[in-house]
PDB file of N, CA and C in Angstrom:
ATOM      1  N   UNK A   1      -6.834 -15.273  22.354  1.00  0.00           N
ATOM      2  CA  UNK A   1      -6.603 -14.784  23.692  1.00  0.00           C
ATOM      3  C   UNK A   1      -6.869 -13.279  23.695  1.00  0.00           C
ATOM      4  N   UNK A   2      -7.607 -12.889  24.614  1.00  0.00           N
ATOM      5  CA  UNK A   2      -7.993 -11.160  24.636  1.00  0.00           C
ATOM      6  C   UNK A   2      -7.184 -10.551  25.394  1.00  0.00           C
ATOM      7  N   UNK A   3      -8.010  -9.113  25.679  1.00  0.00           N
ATOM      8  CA  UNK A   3      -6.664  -8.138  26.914  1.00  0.00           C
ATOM      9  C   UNK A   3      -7.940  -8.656  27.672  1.00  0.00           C
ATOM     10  N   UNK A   4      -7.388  -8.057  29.240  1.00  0.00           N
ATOM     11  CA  UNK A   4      -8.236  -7.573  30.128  1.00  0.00           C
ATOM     12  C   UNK A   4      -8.593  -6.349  30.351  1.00  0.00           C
ATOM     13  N   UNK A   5      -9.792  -5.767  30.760  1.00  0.00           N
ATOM     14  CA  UNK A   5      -9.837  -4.630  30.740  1.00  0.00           C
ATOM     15  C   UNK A   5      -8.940  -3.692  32.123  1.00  0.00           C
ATOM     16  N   UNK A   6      -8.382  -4.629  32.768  1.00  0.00           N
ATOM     17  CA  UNK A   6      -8.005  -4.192  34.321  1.00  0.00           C
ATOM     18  C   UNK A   6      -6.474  -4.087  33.687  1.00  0.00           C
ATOM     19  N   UNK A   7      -6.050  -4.337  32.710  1.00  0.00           N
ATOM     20  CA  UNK A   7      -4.854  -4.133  32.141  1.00  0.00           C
ATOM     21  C   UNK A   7      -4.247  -2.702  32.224  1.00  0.00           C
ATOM     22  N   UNK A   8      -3.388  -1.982  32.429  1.00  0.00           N
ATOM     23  CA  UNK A   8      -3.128  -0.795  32.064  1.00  0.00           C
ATOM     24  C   UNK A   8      -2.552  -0.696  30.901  1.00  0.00           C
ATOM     25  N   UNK A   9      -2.178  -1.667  30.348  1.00  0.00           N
ATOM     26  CA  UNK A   9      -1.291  -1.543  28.645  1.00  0.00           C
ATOM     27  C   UNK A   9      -2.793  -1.447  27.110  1.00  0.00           C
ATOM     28  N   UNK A  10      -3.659  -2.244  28.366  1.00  0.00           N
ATOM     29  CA  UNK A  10      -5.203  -2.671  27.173  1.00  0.00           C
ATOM     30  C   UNK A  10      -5.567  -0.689  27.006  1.00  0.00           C
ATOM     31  N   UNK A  11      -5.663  -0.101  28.588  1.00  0.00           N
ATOM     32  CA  UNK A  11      -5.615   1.087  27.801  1.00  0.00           C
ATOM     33  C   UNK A  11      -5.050   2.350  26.567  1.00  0.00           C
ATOM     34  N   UNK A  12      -3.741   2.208  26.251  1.00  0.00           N
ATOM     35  CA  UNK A  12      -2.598   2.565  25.477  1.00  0.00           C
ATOM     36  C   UNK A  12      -3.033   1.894  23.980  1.00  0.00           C
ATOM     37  N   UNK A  13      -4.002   0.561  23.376  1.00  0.00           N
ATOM     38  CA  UNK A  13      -3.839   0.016  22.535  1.00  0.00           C
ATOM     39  C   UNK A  13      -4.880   1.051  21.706  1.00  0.00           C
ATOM     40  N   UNK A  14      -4.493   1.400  20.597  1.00  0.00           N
ATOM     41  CA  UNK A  14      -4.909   2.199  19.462  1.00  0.00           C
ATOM     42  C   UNK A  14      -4.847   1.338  18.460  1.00  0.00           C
ATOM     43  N   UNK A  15      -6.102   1.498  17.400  1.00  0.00           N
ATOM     44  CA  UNK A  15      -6.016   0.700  16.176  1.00  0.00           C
ATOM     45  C   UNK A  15      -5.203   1.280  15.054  1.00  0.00           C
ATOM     46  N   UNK A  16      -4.109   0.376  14.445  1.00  0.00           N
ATOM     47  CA  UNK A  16      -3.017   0.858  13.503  1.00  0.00           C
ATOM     48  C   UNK A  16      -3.441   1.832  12.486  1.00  0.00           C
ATOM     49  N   UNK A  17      -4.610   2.120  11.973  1.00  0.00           N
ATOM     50  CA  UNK A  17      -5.082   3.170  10.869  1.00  0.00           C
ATOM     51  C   UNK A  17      -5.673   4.448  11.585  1.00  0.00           C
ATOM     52  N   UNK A  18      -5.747   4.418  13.117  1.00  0.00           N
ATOM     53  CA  UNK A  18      -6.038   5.326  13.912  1.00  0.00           C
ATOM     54  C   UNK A  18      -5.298   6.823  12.932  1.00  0.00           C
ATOM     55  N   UNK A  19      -6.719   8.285  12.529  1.00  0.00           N
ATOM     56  CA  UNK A  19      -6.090   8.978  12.130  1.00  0.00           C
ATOM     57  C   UNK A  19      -5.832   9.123  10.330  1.00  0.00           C
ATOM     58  N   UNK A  20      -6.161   7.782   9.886  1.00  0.00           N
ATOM     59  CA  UNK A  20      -5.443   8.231   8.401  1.00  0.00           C
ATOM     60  C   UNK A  20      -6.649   7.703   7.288  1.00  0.00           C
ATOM     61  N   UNK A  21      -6.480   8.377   6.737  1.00  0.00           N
ATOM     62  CA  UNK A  21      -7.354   8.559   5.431  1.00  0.00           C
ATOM     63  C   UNK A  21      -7.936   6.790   4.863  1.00  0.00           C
ATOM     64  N   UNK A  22      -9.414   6.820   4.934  1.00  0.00           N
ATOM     65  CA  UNK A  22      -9.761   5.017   4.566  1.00  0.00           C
ATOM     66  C   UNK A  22      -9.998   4.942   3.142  1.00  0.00           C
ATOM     67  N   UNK A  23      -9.917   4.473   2.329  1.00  0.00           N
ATOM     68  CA  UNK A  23     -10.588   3.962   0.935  1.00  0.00           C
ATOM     69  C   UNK A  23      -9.606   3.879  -0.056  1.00  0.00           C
ATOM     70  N   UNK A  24     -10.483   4.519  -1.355  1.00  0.00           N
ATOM     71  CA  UNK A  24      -9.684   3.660  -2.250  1.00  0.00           C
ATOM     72  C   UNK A  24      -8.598   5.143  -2.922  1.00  0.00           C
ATOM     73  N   UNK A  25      -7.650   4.691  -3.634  1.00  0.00           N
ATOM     74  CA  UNK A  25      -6.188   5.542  -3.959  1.00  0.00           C
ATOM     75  C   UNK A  25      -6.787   6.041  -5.149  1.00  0.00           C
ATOM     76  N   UNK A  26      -6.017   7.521  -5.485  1.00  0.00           N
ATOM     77  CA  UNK A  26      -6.236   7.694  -6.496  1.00  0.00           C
ATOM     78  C   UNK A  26      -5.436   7.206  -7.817  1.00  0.00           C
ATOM     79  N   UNK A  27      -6.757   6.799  -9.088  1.00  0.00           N
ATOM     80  CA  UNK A  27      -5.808   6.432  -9.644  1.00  0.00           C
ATOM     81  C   UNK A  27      -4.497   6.833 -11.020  1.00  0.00           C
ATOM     82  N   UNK A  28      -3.438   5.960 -11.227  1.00  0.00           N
ATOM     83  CA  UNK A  28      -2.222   6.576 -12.122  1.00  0.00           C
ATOM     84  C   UNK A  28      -2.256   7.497 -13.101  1.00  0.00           C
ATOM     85  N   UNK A  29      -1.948   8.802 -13.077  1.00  0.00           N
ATOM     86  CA  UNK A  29      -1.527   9.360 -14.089  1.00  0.00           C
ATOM     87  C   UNK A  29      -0.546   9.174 -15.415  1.00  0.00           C
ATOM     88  N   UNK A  30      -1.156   8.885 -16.482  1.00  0.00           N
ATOM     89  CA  UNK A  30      -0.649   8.333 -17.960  1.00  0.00           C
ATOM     90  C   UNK A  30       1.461   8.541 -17.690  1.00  0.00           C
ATOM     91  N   UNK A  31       1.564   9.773 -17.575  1.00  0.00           N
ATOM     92  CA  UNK A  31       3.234  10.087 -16.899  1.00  0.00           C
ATOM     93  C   UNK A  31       3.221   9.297 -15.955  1.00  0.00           C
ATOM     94  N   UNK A  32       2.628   8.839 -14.843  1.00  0.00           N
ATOM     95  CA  UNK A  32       3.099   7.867 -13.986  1.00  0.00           C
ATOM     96  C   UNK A  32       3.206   6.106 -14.134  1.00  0.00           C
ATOM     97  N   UNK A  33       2.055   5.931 -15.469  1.00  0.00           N
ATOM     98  CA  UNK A  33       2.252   4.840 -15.700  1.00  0.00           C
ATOM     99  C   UNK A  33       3.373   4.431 -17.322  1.00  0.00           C
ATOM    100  N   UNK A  34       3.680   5.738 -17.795  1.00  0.00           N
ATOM    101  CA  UNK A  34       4.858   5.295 -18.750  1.00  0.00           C
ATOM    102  C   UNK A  34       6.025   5.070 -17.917  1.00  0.00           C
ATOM    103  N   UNK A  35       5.958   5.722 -17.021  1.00  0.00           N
ATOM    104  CA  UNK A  35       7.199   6.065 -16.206  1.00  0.00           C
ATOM    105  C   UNK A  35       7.946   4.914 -15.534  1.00  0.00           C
ATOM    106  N   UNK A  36       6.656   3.854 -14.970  1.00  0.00           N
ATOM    107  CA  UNK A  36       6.799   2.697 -14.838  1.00  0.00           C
ATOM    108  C   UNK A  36       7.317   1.836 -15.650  1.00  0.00           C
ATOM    109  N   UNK A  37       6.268   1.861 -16.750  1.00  0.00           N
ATOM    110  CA  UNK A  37       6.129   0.805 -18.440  1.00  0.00           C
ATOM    111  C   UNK A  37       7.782   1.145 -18.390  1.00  0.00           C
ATOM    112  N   UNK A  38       8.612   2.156 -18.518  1.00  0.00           N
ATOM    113  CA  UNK A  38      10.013   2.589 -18.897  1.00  0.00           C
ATOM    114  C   UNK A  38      10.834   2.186 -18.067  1.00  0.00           C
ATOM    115  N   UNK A  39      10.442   2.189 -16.562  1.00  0.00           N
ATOM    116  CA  UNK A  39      11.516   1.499 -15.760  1.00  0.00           C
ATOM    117  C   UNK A  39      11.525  -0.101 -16.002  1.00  0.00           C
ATOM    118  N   UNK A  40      10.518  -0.565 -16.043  1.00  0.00           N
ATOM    119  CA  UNK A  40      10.303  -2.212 -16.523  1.00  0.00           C
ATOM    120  C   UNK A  40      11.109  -2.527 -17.695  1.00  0.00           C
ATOM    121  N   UNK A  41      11.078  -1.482 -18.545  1.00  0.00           N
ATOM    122  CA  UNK A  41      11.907  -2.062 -19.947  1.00  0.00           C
ATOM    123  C   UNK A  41      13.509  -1.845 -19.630  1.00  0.00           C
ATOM    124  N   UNK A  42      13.941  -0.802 -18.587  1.00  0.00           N
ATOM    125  CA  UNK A  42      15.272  -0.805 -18.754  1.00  0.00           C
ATOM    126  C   UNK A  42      15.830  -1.470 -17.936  1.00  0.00           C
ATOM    127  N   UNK A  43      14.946  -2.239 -16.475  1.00  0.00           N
ATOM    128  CA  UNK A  43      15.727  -3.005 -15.843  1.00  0.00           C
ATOM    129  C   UNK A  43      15.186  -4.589 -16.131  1.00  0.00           C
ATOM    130  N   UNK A  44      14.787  -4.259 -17.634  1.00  0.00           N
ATOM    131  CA  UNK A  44      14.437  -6.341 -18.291  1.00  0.00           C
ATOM    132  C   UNK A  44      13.696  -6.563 -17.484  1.00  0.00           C
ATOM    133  N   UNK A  45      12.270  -6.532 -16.949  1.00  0.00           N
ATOM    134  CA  UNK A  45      11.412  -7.113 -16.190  1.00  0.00           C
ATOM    135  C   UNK A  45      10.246  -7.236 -17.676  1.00  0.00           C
ATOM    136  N   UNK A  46      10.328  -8.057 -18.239  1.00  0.00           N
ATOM    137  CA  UNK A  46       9.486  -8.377 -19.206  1.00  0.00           C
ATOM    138  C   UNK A  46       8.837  -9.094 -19.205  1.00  0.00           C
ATOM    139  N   UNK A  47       8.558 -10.087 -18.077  1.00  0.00           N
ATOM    140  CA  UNK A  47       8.000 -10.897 -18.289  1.00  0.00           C
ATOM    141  C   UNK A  47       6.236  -9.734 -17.167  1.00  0.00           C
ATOM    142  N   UNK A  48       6.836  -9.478 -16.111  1.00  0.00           N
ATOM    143  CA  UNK A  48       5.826  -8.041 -15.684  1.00  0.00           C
ATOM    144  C   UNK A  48       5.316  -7.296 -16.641  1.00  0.00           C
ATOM    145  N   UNK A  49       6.450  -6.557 -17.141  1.00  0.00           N
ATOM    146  CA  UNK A  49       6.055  -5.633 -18.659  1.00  0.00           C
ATOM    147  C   UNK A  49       5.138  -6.613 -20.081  1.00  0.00           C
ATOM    148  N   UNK A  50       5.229  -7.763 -19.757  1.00  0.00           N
ATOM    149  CA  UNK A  50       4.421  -8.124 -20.789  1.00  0.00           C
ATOM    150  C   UNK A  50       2.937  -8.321 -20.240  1.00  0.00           C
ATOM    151  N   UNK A  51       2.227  -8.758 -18.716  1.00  0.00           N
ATOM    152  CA  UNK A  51       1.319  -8.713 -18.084  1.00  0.00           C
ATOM    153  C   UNK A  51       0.882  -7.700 -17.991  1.00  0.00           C
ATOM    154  N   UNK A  52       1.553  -6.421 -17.655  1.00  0.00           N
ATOM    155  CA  UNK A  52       0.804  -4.939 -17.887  1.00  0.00           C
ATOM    156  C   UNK A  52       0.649  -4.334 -19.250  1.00  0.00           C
ATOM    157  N   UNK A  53       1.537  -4.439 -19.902  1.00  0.00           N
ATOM    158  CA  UNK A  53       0.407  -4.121 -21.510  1.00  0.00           C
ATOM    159  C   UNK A  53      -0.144  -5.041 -22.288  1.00  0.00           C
TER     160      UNK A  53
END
């Protein structure tokens, strides 16, 4: 089902990424990924911690 264009609300509709940065993230810094690896080991998520290393 579409808008109409005679809508006054169809005017107001903006697309949700309107404004913000597109592509790909930069990626983890070695400190950001022990940092992780370390939270995984102290709250026992091992079976995660064993898929990432």
């Amino acid at each position: 089902m579409g808008h109409s264009s005679m809508d006054p609300a169809f005017l107001e509709l903006r697309p949700w990424n309107e404004g913000r940065l597109l592509g790909a993230k930069r990626a983890l810094k070695s400190q950001q990924v022990w940092a992780i690896l370390c939270w995984l080991d102290q709250s026992r998520w091992l079976t995660l911690r064993a898929l990432i290393h």
